[in-house]
N, C-alpha and C. Protein backbone atom coordinates (compact mmCIF):
# COMPACT_ATOMS: atom_id res chain seq x y z
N UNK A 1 0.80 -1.18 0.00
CA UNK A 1 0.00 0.00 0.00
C UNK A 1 0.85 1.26 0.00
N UNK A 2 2.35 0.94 0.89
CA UNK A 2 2.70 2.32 1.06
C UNK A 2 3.71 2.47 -0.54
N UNK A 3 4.15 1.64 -1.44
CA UNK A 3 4.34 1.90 -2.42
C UNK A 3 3.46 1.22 -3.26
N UNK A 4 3.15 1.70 -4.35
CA UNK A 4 2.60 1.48 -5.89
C UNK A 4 1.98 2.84 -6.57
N UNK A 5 1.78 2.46 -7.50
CA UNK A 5 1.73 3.78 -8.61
C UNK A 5 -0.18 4.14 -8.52
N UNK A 6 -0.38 5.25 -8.93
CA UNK A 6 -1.28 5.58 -8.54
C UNK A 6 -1.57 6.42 -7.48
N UNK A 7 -2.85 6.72 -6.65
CA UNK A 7 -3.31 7.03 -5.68
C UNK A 7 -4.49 6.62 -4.94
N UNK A 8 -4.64 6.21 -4.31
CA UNK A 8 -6.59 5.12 -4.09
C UNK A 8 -6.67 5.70 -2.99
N UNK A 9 -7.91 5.68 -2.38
CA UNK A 9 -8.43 5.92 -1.66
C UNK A 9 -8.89 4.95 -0.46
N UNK A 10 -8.12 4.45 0.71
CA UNK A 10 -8.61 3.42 1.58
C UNK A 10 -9.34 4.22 2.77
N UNK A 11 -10.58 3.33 3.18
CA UNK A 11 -11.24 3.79 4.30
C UNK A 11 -10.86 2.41 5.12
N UNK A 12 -9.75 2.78 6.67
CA UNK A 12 -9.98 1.42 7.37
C UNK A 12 -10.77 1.43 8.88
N UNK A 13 -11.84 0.86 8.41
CA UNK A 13 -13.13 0.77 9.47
C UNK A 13 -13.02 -0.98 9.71
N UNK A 14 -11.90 -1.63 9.74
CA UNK A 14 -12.20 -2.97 10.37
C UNK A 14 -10.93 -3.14 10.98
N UNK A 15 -11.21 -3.68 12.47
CA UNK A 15 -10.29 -3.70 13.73
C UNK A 15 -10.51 -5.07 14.61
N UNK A 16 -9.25 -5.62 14.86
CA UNK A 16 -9.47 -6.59 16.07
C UNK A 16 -8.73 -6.45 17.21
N UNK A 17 -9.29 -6.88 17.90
CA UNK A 17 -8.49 -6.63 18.88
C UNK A 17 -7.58 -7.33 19.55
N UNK A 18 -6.47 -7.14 19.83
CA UNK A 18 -4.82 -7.87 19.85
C UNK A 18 -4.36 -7.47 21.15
N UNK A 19 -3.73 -8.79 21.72
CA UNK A 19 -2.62 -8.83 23.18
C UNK A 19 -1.39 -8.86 22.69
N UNK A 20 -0.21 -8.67 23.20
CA UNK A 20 0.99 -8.62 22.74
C UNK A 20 1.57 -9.71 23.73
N UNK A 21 2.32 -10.81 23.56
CA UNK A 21 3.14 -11.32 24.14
C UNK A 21 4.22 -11.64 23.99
N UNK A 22 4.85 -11.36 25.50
CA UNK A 22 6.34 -11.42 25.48
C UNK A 22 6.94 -12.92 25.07
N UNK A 23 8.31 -13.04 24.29
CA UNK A 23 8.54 -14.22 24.19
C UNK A 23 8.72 -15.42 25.24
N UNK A 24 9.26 -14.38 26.52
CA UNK A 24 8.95 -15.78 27.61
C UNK A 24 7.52 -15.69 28.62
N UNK A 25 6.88 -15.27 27.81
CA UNK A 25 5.16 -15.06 28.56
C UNK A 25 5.30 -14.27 29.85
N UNK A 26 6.01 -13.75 30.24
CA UNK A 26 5.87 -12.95 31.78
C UNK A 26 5.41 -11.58 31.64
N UNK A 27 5.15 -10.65 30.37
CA UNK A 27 4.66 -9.58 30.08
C UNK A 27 3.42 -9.65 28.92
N UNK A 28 2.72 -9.20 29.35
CA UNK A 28 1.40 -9.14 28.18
C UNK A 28 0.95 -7.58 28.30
N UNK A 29 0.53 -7.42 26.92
CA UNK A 29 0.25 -5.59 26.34
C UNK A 29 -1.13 -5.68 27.12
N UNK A 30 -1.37 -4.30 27.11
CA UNK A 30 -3.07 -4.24 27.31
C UNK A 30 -3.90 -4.63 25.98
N UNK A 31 -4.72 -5.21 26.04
CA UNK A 31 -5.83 -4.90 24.84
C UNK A 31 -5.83 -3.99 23.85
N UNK A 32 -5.48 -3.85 22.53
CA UNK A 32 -5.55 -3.05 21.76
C UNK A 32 -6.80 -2.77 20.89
N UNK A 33 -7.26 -2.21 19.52
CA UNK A 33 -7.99 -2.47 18.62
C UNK A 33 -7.38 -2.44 17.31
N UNK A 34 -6.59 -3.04 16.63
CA UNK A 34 -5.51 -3.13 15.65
C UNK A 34 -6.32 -3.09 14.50
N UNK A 35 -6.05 -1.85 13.37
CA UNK A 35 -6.65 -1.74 12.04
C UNK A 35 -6.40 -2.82 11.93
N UNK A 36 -7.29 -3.56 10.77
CA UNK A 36 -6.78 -4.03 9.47
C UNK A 36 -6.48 -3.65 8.05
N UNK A 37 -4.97 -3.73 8.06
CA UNK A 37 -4.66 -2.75 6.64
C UNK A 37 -3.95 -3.63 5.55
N UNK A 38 -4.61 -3.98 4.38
CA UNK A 38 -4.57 -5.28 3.81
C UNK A 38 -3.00 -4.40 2.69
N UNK A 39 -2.46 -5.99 2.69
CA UNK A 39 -0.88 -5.39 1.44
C UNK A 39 0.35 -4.76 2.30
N UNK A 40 0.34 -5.15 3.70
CA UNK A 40 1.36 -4.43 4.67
C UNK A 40 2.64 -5.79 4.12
N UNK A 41 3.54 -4.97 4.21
CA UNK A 41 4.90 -5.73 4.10
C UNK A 41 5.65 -6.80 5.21
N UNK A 42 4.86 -6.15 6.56
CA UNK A 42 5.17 -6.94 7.69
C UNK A 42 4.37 -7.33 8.41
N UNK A 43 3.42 -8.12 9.35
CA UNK A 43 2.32 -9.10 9.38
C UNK A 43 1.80 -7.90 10.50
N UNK A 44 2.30 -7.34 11.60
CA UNK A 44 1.82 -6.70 12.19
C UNK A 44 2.77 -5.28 12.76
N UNK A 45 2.37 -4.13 13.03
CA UNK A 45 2.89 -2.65 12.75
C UNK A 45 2.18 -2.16 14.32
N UNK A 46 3.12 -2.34 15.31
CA UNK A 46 3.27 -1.24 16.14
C UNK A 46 3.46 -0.13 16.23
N UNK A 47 2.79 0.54 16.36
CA UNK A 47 3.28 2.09 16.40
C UNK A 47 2.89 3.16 17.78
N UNK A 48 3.53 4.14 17.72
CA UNK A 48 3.30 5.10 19.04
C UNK A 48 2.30 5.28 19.82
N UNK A 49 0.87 5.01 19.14
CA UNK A 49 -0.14 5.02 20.15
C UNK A 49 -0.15 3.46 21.09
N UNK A 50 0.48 2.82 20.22
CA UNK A 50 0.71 1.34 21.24
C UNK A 50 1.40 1.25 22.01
N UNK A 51 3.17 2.03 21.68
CA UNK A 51 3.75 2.15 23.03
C UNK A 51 3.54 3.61 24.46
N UNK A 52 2.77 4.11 23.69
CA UNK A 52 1.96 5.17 24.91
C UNK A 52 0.93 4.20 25.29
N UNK A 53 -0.11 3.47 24.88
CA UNK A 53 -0.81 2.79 25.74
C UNK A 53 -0.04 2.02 26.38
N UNK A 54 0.61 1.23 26.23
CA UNK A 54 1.39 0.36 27.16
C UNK A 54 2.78 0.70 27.62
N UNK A 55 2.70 1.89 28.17
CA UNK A 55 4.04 2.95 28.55
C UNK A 55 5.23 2.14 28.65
N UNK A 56 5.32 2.10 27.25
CA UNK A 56 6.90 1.64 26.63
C UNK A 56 7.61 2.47 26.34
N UNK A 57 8.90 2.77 26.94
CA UNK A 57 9.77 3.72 26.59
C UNK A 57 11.24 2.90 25.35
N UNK A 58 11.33 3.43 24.41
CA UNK A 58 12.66 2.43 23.43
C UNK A 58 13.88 4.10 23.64
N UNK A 59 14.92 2.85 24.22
CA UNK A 59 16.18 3.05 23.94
C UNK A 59 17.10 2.95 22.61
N UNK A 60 16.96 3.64 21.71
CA UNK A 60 17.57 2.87 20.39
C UNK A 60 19.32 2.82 20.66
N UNK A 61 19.36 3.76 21.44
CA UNK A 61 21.06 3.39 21.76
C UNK A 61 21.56 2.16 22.80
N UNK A 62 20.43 2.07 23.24
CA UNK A 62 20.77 1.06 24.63
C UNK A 62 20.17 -0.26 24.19
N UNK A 63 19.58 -0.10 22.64
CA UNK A 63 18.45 -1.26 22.74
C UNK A 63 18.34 -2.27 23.60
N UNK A 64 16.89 -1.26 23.99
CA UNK A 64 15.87 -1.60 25.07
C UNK A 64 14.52 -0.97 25.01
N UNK A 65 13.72 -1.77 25.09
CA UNK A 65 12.24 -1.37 24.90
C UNK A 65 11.63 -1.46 26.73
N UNK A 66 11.31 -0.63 27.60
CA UNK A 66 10.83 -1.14 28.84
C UNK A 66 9.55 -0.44 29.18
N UNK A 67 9.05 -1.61 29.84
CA UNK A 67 7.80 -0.81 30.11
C UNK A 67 7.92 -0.23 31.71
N UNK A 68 7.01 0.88 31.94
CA UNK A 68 7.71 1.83 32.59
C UNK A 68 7.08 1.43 34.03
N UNK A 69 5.59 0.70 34.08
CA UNK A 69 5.15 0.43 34.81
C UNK A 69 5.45 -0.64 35.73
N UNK A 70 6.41 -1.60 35.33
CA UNK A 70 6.83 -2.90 35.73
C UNK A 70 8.32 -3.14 35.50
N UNK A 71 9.12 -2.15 34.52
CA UNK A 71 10.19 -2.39 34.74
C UNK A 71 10.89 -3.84 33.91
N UNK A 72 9.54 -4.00 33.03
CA UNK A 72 10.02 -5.01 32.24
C UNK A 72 11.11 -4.99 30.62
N UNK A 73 11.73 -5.30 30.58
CA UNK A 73 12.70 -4.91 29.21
C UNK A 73 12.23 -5.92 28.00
N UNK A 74 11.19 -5.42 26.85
CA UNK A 74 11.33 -6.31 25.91
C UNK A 74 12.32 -7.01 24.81
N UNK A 75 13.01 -5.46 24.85
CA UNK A 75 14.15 -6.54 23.83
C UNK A 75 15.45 -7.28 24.28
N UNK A 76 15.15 -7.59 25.85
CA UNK A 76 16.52 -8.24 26.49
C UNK A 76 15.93 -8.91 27.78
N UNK A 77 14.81 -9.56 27.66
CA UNK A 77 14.06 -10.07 28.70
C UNK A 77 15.27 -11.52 29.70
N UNK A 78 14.89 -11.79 30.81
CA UNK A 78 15.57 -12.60 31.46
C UNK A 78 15.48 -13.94 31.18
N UNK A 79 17.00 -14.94 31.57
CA UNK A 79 16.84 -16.34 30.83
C UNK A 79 15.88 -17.15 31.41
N UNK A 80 15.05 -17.72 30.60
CA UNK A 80 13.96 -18.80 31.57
C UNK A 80 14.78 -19.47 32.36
N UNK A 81 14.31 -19.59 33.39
CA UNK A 81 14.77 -20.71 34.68
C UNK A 81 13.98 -21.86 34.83
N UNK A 82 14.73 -22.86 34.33
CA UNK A 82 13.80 -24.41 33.83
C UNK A 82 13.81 -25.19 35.23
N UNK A 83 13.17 -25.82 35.68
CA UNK A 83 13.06 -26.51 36.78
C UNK A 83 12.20 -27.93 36.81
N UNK A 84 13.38 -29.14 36.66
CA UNK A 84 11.96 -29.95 36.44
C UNK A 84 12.33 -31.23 37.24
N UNK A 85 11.00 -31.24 38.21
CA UNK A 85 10.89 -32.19 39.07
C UNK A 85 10.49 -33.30 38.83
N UNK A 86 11.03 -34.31 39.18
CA UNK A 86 10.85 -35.91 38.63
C UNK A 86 9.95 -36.42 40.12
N UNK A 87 9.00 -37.29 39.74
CA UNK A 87 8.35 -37.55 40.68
C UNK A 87 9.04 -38.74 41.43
N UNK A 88 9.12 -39.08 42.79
CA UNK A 88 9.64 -40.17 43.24
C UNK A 88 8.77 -41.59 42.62
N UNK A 89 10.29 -42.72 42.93
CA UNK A 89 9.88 -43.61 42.33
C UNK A 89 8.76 -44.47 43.63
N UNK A 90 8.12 -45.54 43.15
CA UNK A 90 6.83 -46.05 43.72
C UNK A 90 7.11 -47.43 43.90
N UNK A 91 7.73 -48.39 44.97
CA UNK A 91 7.59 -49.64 45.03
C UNK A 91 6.63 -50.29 45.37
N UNK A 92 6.35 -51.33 45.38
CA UNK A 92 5.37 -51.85 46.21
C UNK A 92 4.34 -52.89 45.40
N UNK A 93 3.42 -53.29 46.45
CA UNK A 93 2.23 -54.52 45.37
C UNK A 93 1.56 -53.73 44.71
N UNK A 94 1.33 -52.53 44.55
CA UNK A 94 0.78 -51.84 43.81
C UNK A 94 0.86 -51.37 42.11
N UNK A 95 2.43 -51.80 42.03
CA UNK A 95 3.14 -51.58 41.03
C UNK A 95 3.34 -53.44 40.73
């Protein structure tokens, strides 16, 4: 849409509404209402009213995206901490 020849005229009156999640699930966006804008080059387009709703501040020198309320960093989030408990073993007539 944002290149080709010509000029057209789009009206976008259709919206859904979208959560954002972090790659290790510990941060989720608020609720948005995300145009739909058909012929975009990249599947989905954040822009400034999204990081003012979800008071994201971006560092482009520090890259770092954080949200201001929680202190969470999206583009350098912390390593998952895997933990996995094996259940004890079971002797007996039961087995």
């Amino acid at each position: 849409m944002a290149i080709g020849e010509g000029h057209k005229i789009f009206t976008f009156d259709e919206w859904v509404p979208i959560a954002v999640i972090s790659s290790d699930q510990s941060w989720t966006s608020r609720t948005i209402r995300a145009i739909i804008a058909p012929n975009l080059s990249i599947p989905l387009l954040l822009g400034g009213p999204f990081l003012s709703f979800n008071s994201l501040v971006i560092d482009h020198q520090l890259h770092t995206c954080i949200d201001k309320t929680s202190g969470y960093d999206l583009l350098n989030p912390q390593p998952i901490a895997r933990k996995i408990t094996k259940p004890k073993p079971r002797f007996g007539p039961e087995l």
